[in-house]
N, C-alpha and C. Protein backbone atom coordinates (compact mmCIF):
# COMPACT_ATOMS: atom_id res chain seq x y z
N UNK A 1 87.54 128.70 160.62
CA UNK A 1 87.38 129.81 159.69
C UNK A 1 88.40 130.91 160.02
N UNK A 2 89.36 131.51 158.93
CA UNK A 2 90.15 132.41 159.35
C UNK A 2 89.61 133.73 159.67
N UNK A 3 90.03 134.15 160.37
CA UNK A 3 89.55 135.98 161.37
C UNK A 3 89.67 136.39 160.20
N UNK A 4 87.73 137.51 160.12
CA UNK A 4 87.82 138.09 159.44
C UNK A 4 86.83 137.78 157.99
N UNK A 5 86.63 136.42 157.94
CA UNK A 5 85.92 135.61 157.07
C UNK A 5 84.89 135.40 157.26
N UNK A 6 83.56 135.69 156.38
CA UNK A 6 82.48 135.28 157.04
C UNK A 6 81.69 134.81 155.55
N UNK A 7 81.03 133.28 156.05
CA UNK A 7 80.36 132.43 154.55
C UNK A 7 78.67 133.56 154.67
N UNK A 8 78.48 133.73 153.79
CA UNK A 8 77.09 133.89 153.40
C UNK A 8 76.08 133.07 153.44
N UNK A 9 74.69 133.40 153.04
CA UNK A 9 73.89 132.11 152.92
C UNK A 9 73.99 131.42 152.02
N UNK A 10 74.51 131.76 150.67
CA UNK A 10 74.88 131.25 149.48
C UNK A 10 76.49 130.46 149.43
N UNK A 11 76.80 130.68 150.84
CA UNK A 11 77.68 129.85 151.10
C UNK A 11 79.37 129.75 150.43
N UNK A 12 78.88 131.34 150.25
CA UNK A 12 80.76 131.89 149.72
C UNK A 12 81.17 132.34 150.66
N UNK A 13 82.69 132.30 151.17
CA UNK A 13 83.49 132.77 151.96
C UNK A 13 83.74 134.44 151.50
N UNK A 14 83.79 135.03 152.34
CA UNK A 14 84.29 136.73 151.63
C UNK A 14 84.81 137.38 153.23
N UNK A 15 85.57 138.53 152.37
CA UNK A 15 85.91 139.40 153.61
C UNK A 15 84.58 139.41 154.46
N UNK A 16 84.95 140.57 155.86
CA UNK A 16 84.06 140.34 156.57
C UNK A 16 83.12 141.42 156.34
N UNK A 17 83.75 142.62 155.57
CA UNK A 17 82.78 143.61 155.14
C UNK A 17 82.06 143.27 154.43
N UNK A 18 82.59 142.41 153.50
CA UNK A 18 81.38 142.17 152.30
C UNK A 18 79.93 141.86 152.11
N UNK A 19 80.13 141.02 153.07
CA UNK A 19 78.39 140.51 153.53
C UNK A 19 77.48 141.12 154.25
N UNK A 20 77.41 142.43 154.07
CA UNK A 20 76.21 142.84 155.16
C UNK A 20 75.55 143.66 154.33
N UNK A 21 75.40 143.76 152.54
CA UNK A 21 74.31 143.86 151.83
C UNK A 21 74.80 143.55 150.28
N UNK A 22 73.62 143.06 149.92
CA UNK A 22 73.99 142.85 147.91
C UNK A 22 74.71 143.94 147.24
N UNK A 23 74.98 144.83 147.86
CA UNK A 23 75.58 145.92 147.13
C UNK A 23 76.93 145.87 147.72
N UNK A 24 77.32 145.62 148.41
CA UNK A 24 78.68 145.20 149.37
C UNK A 24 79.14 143.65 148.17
N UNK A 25 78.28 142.63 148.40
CA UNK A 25 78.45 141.67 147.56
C UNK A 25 79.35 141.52 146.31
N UNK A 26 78.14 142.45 145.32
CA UNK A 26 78.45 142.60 144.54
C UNK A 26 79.92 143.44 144.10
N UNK A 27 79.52 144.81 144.89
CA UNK A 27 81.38 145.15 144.38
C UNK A 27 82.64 144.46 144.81
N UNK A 28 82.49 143.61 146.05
CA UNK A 28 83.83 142.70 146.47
C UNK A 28 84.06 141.83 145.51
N UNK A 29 82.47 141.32 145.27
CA UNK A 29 83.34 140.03 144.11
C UNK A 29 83.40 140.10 142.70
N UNK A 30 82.86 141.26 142.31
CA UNK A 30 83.58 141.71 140.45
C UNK A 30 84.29 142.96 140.35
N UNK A 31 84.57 143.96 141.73
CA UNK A 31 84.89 145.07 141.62
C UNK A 31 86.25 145.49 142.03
N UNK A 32 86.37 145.15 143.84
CA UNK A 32 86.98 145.31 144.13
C UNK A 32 88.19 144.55 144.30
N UNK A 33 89.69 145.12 144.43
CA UNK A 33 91.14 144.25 144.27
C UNK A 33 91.47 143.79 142.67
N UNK A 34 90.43 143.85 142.42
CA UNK A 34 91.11 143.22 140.35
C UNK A 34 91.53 144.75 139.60
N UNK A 35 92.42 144.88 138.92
CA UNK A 35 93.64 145.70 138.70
C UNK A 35 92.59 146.32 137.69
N UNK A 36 93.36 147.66 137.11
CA UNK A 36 92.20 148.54 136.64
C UNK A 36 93.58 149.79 136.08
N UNK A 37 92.86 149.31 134.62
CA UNK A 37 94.26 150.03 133.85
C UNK A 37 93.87 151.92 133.18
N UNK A 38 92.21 151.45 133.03
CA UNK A 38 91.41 152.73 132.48
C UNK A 38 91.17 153.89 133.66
N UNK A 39 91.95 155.11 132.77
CA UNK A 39 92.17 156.50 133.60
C UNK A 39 90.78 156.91 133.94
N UNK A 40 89.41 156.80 133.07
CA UNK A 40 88.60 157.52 133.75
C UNK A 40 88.12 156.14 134.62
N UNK A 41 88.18 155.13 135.09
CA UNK A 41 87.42 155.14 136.32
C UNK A 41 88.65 154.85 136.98
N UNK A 42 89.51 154.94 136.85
CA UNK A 42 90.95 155.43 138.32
C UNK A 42 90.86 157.14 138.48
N UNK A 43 90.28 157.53 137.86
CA UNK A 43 89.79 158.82 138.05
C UNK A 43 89.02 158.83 138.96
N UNK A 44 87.59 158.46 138.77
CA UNK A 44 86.55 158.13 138.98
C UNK A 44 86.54 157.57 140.49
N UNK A 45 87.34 156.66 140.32
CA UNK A 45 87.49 156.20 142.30
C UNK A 45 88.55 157.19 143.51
N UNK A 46 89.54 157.77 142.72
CA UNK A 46 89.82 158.28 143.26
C UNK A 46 89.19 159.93 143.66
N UNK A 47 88.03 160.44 142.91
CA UNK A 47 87.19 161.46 143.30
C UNK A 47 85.92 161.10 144.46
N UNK A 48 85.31 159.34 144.43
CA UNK A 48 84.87 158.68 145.23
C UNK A 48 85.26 158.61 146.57
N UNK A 49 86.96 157.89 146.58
CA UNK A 49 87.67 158.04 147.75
C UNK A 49 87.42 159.49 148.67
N UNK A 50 87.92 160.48 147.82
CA UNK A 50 87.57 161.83 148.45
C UNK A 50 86.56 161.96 148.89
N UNK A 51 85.35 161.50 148.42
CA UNK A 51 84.03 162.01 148.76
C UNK A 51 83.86 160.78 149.93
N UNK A 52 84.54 159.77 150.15
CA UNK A 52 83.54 158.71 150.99
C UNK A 52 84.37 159.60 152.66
N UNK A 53 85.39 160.47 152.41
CA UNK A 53 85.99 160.71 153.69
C UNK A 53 85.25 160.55 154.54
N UNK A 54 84.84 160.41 155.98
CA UNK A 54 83.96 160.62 157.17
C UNK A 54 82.81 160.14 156.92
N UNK A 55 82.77 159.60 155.51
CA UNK A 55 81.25 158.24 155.51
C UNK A 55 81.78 156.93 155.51
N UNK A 56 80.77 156.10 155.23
CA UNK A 56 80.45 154.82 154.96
C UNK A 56 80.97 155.27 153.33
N UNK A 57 82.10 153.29 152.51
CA UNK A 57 81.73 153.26 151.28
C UNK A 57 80.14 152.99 150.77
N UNK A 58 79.71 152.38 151.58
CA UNK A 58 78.39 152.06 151.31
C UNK A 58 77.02 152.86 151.03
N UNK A 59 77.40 153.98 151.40
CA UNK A 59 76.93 155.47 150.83
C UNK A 59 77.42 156.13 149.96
N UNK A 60 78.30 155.72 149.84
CA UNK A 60 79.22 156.63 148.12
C UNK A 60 78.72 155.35 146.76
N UNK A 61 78.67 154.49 147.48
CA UNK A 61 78.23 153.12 146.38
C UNK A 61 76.59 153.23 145.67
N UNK A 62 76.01 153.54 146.84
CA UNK A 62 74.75 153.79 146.25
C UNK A 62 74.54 155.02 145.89
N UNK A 63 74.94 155.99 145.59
CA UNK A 63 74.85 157.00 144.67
C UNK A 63 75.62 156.85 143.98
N UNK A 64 76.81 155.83 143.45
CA UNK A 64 77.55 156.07 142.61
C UNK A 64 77.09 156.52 140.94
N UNK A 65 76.01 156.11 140.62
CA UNK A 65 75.31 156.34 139.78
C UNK A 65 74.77 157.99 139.35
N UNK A 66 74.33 158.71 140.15
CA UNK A 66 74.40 159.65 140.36
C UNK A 66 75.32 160.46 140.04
N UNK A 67 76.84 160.16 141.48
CA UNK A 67 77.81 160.66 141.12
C UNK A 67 78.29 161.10 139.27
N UNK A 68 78.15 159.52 138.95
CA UNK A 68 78.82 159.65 137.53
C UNK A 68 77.65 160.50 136.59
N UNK A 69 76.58 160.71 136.94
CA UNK A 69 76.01 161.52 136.47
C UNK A 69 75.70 163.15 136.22
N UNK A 70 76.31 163.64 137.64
CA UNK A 70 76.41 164.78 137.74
C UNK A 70 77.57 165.79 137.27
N UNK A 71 78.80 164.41 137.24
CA UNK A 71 80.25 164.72 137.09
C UNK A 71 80.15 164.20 135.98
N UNK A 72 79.62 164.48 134.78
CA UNK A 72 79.88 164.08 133.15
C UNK A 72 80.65 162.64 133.20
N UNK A 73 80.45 161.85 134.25
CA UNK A 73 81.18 160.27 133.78
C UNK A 73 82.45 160.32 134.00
N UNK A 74 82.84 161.16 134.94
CA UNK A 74 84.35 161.62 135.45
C UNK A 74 85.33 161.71 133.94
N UNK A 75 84.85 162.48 133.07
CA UNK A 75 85.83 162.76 132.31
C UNK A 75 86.19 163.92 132.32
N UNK A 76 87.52 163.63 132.60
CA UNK A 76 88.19 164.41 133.52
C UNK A 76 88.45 166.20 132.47
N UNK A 77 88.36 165.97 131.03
CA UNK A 77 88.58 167.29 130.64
C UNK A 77 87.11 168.23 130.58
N UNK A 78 85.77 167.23 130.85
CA UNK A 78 84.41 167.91 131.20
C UNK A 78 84.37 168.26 132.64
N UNK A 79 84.93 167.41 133.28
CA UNK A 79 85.38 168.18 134.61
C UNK A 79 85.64 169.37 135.12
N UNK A 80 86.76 169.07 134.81
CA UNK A 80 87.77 170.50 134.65
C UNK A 80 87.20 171.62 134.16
N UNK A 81 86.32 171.70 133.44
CA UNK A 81 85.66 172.74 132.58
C UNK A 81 84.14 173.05 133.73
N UNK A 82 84.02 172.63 134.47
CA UNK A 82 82.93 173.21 135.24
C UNK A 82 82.53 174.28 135.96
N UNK A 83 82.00 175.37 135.80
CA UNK A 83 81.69 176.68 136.02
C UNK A 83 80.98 176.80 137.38
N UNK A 84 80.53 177.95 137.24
CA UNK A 84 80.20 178.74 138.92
C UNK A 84 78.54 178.10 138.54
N UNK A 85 77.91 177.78 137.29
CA UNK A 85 76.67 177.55 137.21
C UNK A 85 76.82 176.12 137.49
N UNK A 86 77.08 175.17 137.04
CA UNK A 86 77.66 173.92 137.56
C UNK A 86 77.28 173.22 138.91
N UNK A 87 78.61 173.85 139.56
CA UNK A 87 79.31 173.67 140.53
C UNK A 87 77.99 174.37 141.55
N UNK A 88 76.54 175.61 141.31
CA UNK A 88 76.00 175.77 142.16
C UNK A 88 75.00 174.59 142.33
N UNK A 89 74.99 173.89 140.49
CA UNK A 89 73.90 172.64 140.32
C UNK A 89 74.31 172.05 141.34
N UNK A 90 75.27 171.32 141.53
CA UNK A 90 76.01 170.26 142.38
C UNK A 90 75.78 170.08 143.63
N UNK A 91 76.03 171.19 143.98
CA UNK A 91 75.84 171.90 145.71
C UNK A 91 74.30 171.67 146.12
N UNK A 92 72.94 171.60 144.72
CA UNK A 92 71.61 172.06 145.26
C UNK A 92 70.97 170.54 144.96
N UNK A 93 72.19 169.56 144.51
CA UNK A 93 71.70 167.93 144.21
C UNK A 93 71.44 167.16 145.43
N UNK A 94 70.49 167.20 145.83
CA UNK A 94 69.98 165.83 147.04
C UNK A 94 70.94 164.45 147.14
N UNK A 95 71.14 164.08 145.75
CA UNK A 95 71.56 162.92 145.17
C UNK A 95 72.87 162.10 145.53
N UNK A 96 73.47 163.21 145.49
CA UNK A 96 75.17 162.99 145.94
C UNK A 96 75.69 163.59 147.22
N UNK A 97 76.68 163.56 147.70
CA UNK A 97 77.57 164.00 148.85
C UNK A 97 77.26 165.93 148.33
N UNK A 98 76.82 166.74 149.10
CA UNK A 98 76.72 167.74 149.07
C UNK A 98 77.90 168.92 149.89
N UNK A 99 78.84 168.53 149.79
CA UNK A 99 80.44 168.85 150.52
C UNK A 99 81.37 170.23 149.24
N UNK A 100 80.76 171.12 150.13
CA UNK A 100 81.97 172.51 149.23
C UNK A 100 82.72 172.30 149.07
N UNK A 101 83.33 171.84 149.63
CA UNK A 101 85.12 171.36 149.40
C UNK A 101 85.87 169.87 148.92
N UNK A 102 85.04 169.19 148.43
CA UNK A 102 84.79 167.87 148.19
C UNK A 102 84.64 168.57 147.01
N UNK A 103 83.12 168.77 146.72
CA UNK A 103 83.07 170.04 145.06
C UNK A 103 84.10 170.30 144.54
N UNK A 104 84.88 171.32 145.55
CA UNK A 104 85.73 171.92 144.94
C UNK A 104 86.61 171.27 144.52
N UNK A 105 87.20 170.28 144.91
CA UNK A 105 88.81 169.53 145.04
C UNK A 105 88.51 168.97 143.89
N UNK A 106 87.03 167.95 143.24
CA UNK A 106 86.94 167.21 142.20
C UNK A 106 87.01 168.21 141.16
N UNK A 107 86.52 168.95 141.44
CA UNK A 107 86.72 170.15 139.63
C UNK A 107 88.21 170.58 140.21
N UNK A 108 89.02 170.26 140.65
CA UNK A 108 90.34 170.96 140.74
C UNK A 108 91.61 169.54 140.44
N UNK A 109 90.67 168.56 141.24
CA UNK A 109 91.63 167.46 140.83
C UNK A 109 91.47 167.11 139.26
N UNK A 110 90.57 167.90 138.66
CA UNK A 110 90.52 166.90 137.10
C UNK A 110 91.12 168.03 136.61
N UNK A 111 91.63 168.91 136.52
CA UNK A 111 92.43 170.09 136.44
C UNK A 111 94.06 169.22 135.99
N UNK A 112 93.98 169.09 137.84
CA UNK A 112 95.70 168.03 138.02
C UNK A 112 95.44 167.33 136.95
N UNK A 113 94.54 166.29 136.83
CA UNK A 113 94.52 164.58 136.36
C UNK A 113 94.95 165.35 134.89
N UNK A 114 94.52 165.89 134.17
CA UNK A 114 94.79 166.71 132.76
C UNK A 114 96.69 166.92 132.76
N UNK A 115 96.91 167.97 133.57
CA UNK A 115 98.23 167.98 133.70
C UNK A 115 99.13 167.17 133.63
N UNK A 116 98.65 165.95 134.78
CA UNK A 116 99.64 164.93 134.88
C UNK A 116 99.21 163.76 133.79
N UNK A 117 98.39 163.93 132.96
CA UNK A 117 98.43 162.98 131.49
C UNK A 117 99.25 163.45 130.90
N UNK A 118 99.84 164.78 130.77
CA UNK A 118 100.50 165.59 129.58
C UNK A 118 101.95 165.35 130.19
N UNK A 119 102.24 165.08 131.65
CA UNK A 119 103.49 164.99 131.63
C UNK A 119 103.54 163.55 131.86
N UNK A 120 103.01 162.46 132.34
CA UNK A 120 103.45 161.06 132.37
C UNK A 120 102.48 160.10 131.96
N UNK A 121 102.07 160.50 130.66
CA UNK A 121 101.21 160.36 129.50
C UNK A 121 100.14 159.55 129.96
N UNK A 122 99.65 159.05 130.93
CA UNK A 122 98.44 158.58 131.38
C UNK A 122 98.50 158.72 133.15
N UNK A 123 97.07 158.72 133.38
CA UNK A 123 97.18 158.29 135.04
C UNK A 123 96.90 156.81 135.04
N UNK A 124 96.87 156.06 134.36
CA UNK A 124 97.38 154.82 134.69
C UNK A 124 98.59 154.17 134.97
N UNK A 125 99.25 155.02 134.01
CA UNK A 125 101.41 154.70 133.86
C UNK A 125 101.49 155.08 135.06
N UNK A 126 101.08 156.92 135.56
CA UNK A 126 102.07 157.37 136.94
C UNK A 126 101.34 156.41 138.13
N UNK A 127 100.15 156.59 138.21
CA UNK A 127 99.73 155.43 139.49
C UNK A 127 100.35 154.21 139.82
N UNK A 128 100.56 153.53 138.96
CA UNK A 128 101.14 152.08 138.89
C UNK A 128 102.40 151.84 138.97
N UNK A 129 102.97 152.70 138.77
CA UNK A 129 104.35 153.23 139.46
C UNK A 129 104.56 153.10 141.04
N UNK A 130 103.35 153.19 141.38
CA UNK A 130 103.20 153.60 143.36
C UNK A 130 103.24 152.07 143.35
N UNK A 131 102.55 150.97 142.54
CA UNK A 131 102.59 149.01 143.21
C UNK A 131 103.43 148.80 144.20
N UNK A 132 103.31 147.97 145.01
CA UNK A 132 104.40 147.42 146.02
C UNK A 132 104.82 146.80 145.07
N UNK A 133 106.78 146.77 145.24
CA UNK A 133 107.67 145.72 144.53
C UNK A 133 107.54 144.43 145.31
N UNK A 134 107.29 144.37 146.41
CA UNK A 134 107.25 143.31 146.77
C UNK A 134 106.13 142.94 148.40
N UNK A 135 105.06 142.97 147.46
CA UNK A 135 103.93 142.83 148.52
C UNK A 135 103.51 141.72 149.18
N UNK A 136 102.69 141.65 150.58
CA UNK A 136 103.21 140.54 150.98
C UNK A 136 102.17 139.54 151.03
N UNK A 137 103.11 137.90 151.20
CA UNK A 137 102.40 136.73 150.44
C UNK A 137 100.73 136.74 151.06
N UNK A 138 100.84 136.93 151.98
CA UNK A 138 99.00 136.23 152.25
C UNK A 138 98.39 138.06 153.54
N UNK A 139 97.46 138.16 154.12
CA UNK A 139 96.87 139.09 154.14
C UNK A 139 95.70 138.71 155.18
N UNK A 140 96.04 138.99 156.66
CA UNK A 140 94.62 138.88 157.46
C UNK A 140 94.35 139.88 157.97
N UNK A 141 93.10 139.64 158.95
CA UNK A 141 92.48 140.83 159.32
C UNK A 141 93.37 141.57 160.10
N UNK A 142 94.37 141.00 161.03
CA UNK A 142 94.83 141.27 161.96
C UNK A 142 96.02 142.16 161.50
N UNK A 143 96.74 141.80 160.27
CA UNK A 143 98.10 142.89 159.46
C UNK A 143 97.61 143.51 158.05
N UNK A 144 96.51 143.50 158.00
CA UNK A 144 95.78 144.68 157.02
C UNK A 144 96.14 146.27 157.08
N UNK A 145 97.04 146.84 156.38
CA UNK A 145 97.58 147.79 157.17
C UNK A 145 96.50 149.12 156.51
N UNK A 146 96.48 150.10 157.09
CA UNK A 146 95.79 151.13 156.52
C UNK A 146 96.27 152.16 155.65
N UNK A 147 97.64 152.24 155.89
CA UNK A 147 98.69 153.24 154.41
C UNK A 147 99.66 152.04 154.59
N UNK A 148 100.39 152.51 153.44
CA UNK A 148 101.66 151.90 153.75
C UNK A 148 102.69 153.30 152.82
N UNK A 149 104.33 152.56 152.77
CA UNK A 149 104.85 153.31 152.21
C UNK A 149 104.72 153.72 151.31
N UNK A 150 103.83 153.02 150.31
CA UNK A 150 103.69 153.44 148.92
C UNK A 150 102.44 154.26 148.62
N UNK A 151 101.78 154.29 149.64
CA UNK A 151 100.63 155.02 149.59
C UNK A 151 101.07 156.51 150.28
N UNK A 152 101.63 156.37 151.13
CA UNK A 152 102.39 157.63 151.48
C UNK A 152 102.79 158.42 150.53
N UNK A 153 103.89 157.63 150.06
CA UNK A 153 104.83 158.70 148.88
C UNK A 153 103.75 158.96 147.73
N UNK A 154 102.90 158.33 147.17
CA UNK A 154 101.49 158.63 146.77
C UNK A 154 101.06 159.96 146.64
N UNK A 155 100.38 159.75 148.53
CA UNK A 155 99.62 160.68 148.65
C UNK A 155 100.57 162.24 148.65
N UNK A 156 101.80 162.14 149.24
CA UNK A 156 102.88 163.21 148.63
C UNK A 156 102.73 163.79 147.25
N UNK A 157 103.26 162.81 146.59
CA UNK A 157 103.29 162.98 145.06
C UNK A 157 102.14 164.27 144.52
N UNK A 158 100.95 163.69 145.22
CA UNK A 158 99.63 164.26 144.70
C UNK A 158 99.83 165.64 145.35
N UNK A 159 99.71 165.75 147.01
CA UNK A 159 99.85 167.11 146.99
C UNK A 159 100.94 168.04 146.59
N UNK A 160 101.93 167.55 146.08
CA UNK A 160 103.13 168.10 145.66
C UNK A 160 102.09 168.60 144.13
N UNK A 161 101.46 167.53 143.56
CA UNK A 161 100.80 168.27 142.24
C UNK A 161 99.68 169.17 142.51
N UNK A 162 99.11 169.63 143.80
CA UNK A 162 97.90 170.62 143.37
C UNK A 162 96.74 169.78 143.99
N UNK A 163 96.39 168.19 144.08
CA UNK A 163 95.65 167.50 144.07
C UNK A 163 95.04 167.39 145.57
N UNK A 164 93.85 167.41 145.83
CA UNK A 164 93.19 167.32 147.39
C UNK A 164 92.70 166.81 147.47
N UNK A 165 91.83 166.21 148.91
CA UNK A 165 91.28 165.15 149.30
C UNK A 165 91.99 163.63 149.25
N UNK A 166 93.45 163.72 148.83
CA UNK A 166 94.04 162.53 148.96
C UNK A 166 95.18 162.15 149.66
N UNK A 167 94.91 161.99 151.14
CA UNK A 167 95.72 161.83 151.78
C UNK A 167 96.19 160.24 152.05
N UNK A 168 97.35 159.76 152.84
CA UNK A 168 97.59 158.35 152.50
C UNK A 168 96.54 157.46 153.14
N UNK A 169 95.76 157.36 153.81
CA UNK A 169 95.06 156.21 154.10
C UNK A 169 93.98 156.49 153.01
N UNK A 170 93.27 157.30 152.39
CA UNK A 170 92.37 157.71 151.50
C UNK A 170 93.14 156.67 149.93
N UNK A 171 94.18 156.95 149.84
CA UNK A 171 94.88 156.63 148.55
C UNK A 171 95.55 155.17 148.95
N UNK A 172 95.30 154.74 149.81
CA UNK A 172 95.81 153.53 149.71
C UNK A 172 94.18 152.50 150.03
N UNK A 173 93.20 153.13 150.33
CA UNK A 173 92.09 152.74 149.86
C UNK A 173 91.52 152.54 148.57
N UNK A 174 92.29 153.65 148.04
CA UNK A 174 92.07 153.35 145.99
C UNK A 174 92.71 152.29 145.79
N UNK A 175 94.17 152.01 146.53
CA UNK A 175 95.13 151.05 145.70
C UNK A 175 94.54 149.55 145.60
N UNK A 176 93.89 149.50 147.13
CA UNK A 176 92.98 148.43 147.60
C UNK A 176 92.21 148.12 146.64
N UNK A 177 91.32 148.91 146.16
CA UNK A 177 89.76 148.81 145.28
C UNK A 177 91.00 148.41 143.61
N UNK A 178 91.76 149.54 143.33
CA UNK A 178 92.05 149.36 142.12
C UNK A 178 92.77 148.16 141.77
N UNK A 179 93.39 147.72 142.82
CA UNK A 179 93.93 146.15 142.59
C UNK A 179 95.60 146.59 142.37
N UNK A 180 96.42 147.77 143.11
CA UNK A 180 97.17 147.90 143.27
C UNK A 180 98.18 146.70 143.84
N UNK A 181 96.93 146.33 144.65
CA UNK A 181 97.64 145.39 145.89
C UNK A 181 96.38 144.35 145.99
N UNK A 182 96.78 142.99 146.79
CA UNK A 182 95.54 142.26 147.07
C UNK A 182 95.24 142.27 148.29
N UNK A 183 94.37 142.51 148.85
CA UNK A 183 93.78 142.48 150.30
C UNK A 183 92.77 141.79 150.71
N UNK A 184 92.56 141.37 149.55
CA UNK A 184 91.20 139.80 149.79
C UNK A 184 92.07 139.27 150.72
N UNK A 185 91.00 138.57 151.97
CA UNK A 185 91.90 138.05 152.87
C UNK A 185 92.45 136.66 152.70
N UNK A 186 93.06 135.57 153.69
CA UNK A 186 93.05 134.61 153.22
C UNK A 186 91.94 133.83 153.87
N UNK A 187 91.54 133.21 152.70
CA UNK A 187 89.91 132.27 152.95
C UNK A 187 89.20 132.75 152.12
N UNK A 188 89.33 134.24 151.48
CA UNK A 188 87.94 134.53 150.72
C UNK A 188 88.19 134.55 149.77
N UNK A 189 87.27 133.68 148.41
CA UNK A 189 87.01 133.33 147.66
C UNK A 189 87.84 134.14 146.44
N UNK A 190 87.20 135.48 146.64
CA UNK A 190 88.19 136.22 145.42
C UNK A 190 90.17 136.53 145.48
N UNK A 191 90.34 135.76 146.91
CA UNK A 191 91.84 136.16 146.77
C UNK A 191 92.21 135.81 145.46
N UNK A 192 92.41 134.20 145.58
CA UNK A 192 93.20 133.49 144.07
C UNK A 192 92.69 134.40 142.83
N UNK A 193 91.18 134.67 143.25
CA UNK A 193 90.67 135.45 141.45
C UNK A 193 91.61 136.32 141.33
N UNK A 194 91.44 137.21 142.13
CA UNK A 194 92.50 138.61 142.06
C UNK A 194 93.51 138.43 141.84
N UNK A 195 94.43 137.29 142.32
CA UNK A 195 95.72 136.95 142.12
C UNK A 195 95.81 136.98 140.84
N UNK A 196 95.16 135.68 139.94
CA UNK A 196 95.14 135.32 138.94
C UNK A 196 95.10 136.43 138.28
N UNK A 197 94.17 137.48 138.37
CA UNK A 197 94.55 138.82 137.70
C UNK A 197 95.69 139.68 137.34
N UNK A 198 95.83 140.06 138.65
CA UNK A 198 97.16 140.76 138.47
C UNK A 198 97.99 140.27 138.17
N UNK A 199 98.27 138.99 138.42
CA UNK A 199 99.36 138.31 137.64
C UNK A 199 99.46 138.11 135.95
N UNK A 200 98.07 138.03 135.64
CA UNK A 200 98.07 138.49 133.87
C UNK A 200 97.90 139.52 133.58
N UNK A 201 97.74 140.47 134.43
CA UNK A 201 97.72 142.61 134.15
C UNK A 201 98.94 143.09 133.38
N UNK A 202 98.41 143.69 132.45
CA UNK A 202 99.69 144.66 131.87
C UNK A 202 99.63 145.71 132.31
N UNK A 203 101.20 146.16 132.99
CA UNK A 203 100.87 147.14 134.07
C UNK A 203 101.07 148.70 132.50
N UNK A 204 100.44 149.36 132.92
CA UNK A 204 100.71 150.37 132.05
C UNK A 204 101.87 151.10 132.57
């Protein structure tokens, strides 16, 4: 079995994170690494990313529901529009990550995300711009890298726009989930899926 791989009882191969609850399960094998062209949930994960800083994903996952509840469904121009009455709701919610500055950055990043639709007409076009040109063929536990260059110049990009909570290992965790790149390892089940994906993705 390749490092890093571990079969379930149901007897699928998956990364090694994946298996240690149905909710892990489930987002590895319909969620995560398959390419993702729609701005509000590349919105949406990348306000997640911010919030999972210094947690577990596995705590941002199970409130994700929530999340999208409190934050109007991460659309990003109801966002943006969130007031001092709001923003005190937010702060007094049990439900979600309760972080001032986490708060703050998401009503400030949907601010940016607005901006940068108007100048590079979607955040799907400018993100996808960051893809590796040439990423590499197979992927184990052992050269899984945690930024790379493209997540770097990324996470630049962003604070050059105003944008917080996204620094490069944070944003190259989105690229991961959004299917920027494939990081299914080799042995687990969803690599080829994912492949097969991105390889029929129209990149915006």
């Amino acid at each position: 079995m390749p490092e890093g791989i571990v079969v379930g009882e149901d007897g699928v191969a998956r990364c090694w994170w994946a298996d240690s609850t149905p909710a892990y399960r489930a987002y590895h094998d319909t969620e995560w690494g398959f390419p993702v062209a729609d701005d509000r949930r590349l919105f949406e994960k990348l306000c997640l990313e911010g919030f999972q800083a210094g947690l577990s994903w596995l705590t941002i996952l199970r409130k994700r529901e929530a999340f999208r509840e409190v934050f109007a469904n991460f659309e990003v121009e109801e966002v943006a529009a969130f007031g001092e009455d709001r923003f005190a709701a937010l702060m007094a919610d049990p439900r979600i990550v309760r972080n001032r500055a986490k708060i703050e950055a998401t009503i400030n990043n949907a601010a940016r995300a607005i901006e940068l639709r108007r100048s590079e007409g979607s955040l799907a076009h400018f993100l996808w711009a960051y893809e590796a040109a040439d990423p590499p063929a197979s992927v184990t536990r052992a050269t899984l890298p945690v930024t790379t260059a493209e997540s770097i110049a990324l996470a630049k990009e962003f604070k050059r726009r105003g944008w917080r909570f996204l620094g490069p290992t944070t944003v190259y965790a989105f690229m991961e989930a959004m299917g920027l790149v494939n990081d299914h390892l080799e042995g687990c089940h969803c690599r080829p899926q994912v492949a097969l994906a991105r390889a029929s993705f129209e990149r915006p």
